[in-house]
Protein backbone atom coordinates (compact mmCIF):
# COMPACT_ATOMS: atom_id res chain seq x y z
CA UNK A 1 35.94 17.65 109.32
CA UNK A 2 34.78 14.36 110.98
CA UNK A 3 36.40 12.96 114.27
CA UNK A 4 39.09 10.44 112.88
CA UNK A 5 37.03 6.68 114.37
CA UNK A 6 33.91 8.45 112.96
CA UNK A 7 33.64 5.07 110.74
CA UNK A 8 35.21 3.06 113.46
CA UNK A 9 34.82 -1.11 113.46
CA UNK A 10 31.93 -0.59 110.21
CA UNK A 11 32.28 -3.22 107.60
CA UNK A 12 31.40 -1.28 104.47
CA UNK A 13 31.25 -3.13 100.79
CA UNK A 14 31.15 -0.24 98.15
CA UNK A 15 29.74 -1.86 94.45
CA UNK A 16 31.57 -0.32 91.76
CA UNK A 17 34.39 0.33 94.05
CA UNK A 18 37.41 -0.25 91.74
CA UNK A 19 37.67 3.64 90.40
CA UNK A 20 35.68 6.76 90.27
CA UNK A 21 33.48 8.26 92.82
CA UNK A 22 33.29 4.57 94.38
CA UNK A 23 36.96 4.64 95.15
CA UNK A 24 37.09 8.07 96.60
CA UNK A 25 34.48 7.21 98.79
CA UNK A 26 36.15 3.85 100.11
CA UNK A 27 39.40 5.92 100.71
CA UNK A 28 37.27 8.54 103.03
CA UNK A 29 35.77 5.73 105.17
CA UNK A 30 38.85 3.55 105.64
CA UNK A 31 40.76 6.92 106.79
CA UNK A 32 37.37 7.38 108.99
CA UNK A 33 38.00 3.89 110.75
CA UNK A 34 35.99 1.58 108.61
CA UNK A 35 37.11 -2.15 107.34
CA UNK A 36 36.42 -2.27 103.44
CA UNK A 37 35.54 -4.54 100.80
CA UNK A 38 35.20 -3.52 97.53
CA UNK A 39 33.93 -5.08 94.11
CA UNK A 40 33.41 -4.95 90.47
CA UNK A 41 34.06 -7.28 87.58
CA UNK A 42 37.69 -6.73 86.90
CA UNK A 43 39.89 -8.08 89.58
CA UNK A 44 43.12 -6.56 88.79
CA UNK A 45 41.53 -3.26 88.68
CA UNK A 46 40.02 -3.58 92.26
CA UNK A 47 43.43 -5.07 93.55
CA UNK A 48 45.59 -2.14 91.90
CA UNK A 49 43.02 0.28 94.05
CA UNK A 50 43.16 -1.65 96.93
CA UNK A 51 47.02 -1.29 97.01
CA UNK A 52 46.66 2.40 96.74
CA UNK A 53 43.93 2.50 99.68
CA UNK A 54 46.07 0.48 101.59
CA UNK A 55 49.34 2.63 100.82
CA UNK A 56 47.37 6.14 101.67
CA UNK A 57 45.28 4.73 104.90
CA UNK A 58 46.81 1.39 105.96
CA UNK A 59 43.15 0.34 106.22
CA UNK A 60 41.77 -3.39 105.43
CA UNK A 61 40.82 -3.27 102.32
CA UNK A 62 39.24 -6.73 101.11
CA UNK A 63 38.41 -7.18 96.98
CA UNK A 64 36.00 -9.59 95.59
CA UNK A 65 35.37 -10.12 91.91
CA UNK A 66 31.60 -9.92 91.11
CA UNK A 67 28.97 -9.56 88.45
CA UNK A 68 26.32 -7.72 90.02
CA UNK A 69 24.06 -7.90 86.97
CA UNK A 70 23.49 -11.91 88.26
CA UNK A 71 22.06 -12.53 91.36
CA UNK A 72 23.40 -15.55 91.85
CA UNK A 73 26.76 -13.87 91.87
CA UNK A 74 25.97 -11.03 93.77
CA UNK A 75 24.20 -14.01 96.66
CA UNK A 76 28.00 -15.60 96.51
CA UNK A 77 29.83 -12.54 97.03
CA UNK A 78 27.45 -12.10 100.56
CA UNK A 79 27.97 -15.52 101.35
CA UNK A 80 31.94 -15.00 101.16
CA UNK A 81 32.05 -11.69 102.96
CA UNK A 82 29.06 -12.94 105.73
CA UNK A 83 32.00 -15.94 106.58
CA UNK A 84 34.53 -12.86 108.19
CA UNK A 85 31.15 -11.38 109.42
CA UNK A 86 28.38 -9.05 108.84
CA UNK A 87 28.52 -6.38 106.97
CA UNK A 88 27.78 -3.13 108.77
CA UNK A 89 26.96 -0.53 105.25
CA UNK A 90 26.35 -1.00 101.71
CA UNK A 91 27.30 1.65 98.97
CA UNK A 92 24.92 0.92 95.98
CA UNK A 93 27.78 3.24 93.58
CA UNK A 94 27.86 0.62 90.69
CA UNK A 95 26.12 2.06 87.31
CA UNK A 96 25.90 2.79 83.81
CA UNK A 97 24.95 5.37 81.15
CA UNK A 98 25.47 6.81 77.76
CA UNK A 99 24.13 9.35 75.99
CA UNK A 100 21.52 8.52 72.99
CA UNK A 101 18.46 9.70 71.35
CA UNK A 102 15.83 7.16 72.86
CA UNK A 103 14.27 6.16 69.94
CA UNK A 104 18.29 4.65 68.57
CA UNK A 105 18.01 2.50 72.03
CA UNK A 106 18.36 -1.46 71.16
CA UNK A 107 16.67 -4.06 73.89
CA UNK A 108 20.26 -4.81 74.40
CA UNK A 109 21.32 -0.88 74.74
CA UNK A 110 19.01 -0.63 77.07
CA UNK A 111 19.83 -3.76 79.46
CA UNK A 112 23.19 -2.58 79.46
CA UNK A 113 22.28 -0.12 81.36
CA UNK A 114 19.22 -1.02 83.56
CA UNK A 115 20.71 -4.52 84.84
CA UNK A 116 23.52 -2.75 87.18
CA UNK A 117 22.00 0.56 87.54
CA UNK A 118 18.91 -0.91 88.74
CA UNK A 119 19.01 -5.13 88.97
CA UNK A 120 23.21 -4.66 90.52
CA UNK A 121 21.64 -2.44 93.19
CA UNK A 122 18.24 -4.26 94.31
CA UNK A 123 19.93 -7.81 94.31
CA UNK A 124 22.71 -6.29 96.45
CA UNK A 125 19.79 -4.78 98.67
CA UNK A 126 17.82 -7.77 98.66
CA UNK A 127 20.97 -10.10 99.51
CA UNK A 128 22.32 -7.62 102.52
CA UNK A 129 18.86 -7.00 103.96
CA UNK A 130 17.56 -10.30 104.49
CA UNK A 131 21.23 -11.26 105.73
CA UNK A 132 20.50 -8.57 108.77
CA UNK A 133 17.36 -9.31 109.21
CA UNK A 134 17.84 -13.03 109.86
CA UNK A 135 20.92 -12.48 112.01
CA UNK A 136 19.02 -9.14 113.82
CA UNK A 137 21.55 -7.16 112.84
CA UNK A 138 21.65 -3.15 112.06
CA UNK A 139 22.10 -2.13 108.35
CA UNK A 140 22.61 1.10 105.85
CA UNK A 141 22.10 0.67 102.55
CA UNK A 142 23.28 3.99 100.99
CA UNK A 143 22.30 4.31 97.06
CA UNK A 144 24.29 6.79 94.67
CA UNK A 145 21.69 8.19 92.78
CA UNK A 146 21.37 11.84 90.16
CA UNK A 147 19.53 14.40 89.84
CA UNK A 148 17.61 12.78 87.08
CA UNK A 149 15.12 11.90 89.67
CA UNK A 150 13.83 14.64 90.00
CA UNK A 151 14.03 16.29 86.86
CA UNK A 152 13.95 13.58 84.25
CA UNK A 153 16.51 13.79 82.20
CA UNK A 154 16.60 13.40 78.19
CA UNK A 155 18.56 11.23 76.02
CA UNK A 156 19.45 9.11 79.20
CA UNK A 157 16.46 7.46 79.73
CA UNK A 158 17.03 4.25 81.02
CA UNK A 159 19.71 5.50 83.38
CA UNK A 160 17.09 8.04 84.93
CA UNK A 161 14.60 5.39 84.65
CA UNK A 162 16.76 3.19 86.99
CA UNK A 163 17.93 5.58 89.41
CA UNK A 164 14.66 6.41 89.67
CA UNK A 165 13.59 3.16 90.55
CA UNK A 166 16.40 2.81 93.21
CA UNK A 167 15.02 5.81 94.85
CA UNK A 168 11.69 4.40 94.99
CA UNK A 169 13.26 1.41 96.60
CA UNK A 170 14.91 3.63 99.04
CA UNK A 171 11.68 5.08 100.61
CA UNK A 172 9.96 2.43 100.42
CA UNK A 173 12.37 -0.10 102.28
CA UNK A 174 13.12 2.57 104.74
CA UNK A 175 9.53 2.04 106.18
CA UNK A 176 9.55 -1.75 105.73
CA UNK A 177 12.78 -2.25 106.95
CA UNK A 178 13.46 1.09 109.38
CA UNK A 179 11.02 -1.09 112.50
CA UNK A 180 14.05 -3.96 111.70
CA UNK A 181 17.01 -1.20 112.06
CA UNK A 182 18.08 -0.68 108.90
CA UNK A 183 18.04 2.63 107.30
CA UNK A 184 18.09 3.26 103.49
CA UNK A 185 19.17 6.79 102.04
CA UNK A 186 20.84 7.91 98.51
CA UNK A 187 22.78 11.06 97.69
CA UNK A 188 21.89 12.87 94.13
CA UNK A 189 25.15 14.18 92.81
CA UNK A 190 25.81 16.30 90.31
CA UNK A 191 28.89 16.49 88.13
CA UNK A 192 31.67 15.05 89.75
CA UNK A 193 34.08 14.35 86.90
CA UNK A 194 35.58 11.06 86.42
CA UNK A 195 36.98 8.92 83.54
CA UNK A 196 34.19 6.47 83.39
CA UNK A 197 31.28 8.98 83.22
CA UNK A 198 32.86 11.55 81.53
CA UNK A 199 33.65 9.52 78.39
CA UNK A 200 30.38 8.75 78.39
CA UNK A 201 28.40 11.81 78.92
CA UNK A 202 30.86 14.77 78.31
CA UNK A 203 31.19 14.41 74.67
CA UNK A 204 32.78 17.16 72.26
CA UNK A 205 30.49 19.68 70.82
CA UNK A 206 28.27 19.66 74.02
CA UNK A 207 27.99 22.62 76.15
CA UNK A 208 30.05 23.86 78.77
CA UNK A 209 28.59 22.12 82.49
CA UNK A 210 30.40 25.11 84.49
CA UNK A 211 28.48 27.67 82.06
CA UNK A 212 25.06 25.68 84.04
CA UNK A 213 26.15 25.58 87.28
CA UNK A 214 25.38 28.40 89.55
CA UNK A 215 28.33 28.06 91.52
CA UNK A 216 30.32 28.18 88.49
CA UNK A 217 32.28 24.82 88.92
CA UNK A 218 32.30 21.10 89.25
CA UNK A 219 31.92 19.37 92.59
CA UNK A 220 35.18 17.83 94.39
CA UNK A 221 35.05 14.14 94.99
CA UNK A 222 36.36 15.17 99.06
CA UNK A 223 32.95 16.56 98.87
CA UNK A 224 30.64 13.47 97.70
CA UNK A 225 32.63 11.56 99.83
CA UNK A 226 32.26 13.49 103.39
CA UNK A 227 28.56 13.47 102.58
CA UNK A 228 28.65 10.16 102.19
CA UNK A 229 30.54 9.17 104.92
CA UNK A 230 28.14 11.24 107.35
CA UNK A 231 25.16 9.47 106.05
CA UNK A 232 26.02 5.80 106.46
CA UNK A 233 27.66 7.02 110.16
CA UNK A 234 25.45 6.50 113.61
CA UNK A 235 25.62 10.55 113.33
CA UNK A 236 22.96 10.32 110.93
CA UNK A 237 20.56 7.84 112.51
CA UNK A 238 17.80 9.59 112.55
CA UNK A 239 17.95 10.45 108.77
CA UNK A 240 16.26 7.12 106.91
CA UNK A 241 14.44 7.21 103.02
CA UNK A 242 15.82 10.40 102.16
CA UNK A 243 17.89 11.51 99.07
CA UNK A 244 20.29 14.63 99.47
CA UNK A 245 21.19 16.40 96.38
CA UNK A 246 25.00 17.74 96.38
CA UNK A 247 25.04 19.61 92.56
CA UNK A 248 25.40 23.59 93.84
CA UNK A 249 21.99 23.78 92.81
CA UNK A 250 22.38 22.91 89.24
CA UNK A 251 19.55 21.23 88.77
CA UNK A 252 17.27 23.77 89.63
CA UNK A 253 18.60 25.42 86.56
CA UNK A 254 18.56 22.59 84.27
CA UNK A 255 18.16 19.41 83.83
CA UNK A 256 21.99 18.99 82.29
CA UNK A 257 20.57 17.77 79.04
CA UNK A 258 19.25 21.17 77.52
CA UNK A 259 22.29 21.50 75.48
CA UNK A 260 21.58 18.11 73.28
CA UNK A 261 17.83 19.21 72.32
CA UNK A 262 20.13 21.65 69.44
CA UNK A 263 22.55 18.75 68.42
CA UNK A 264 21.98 18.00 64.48
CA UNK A 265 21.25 14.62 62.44
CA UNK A 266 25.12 14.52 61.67
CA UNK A 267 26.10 15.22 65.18
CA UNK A 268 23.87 12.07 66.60
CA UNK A 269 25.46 10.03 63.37
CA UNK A 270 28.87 10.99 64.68
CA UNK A 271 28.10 9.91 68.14
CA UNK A 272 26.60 6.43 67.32
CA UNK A 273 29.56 5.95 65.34
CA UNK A 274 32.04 6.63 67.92
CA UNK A 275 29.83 4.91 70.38
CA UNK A 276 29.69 1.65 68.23
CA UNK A 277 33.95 1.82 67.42
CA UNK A 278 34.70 2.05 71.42
């Protein structure tokens, strides 16, 4: 699809990088050219990944152990990866969610999910940005965001709330910081299965997602990831503050939370239960 340097000499750092959508991603630009570093909180999860990357591309494929719920550790991980040079991209993937009925949410529930879904991403923001900036250096700062944005979306609340936000940050640094040649722009997916959100969100008894979507199936993770891939390229430098939704149109069918509005007293026991055992 893409020419094969498309990526070529771009120093990308993916959050959440270790598995998932963030790992599919990092495979697609290291086979595009690019030089990546990936992170998380569980080292020998991002090094058995890393191996694999290494093993399907034989791209450089750096790891780095990080917290991105502190901002101190997120400011240590940029000063370790500014001492091999600049980055060139950053891939705001890291997140959380569950599914539960808002009013159940603790303080703590609810941090759990806002301080990577929203802190993780604006400290890694923050700590890129002002890194370019000070060294005049071009940036992307590509967010990976859901449809919840524009819908809302029930009984994840503080996830849509956060992504949300992180949108908001999107247009609004792409005017602050587009004079200062950054660009900021954020991709709305919708289901892409994977392990992590899956066991989250995809819980027995809940509707069928393919019975919603009008195209009658999930979305491939090739697909998120040659989106993404275009968008943080110099192909796309004339797109800055936008979101593109990639969810064959799901969302303009439903919000993907209709389904839960039937669920019964027992059925929300059962699922706090199970929640509070894993």
């Amino acid at each position: 699809m893409f020419e094969t340097g498309l990526l070529k000499d771009k120093r990308i750092l993916v959050t959440g990088g270790g598995s998932g959508l963030g790992a599919s991603m990092g495979t697609r630009f290291l086979a595009l050219g690019a030089e990546l570093v990936i992170c998380g909180r569980k080292l020998d999860r991002l090094e058995a990944t890393a191996s694999n990357m290494r093993a399907q591309t034989g791209g450089k494929v750096a790891t780095i152990a990080c917290d991105i719920r502190d901002g101190a550790a997120v400011e240590n991980m940029m000063d370790v990866i500014w001492r091999e040079g600049p980055l060139d991209i950053l891939v705001n993937n890291a997140a959380a969610t569950f599914i539960a009925q808002s009013e159940h949410l603790s303080f703590r529930a609810a941090d759990a999910i806002l301080a990577p879904t929203l802190h993780g991403a604006m400290y890694c923001t923050l700590a890129a940005g002002r890194r370019w900036i000070e060294g005049h250096h071009n940036g992307v700062v590509l967010s990976i965001l859901s449809t919840s944005t524009i819908t809302g979306r029930a009984f994840t609340v503080p996830s849509a709330m956060a992504k949300s936000a992180v949108l908001a940050m999107t247009k609004s640094l792409a005017v602050e910081w587009g004079p200062k040649g950054i660009r900021t722009v954020a991709i709305a997916p919708g289901p892409f299965p994977t392990a992590g959100a899956s066991g989250q969100l995809r819980l027995e008894g809940r509707d069928d997602t393919l019975m919603r979507n009008p195209l009658g199936r999930t979305g491939e993770h090739s697909e998120l990831a040659d989106l993404a891939s275009f968008l943080i390229s110099d192909r796309a430098g004339y797109i800055n503050g936008e979101m593109v939704v990639v969810d064959g149109g799901a969302h303009l069918r439903s919000s993907g939370a209709e389904d839960l509005l039937r669920w019964t007293e027992a059925q929300w026991a059962d699922q706090r239960a199970a929640r509070s055992k894993g």
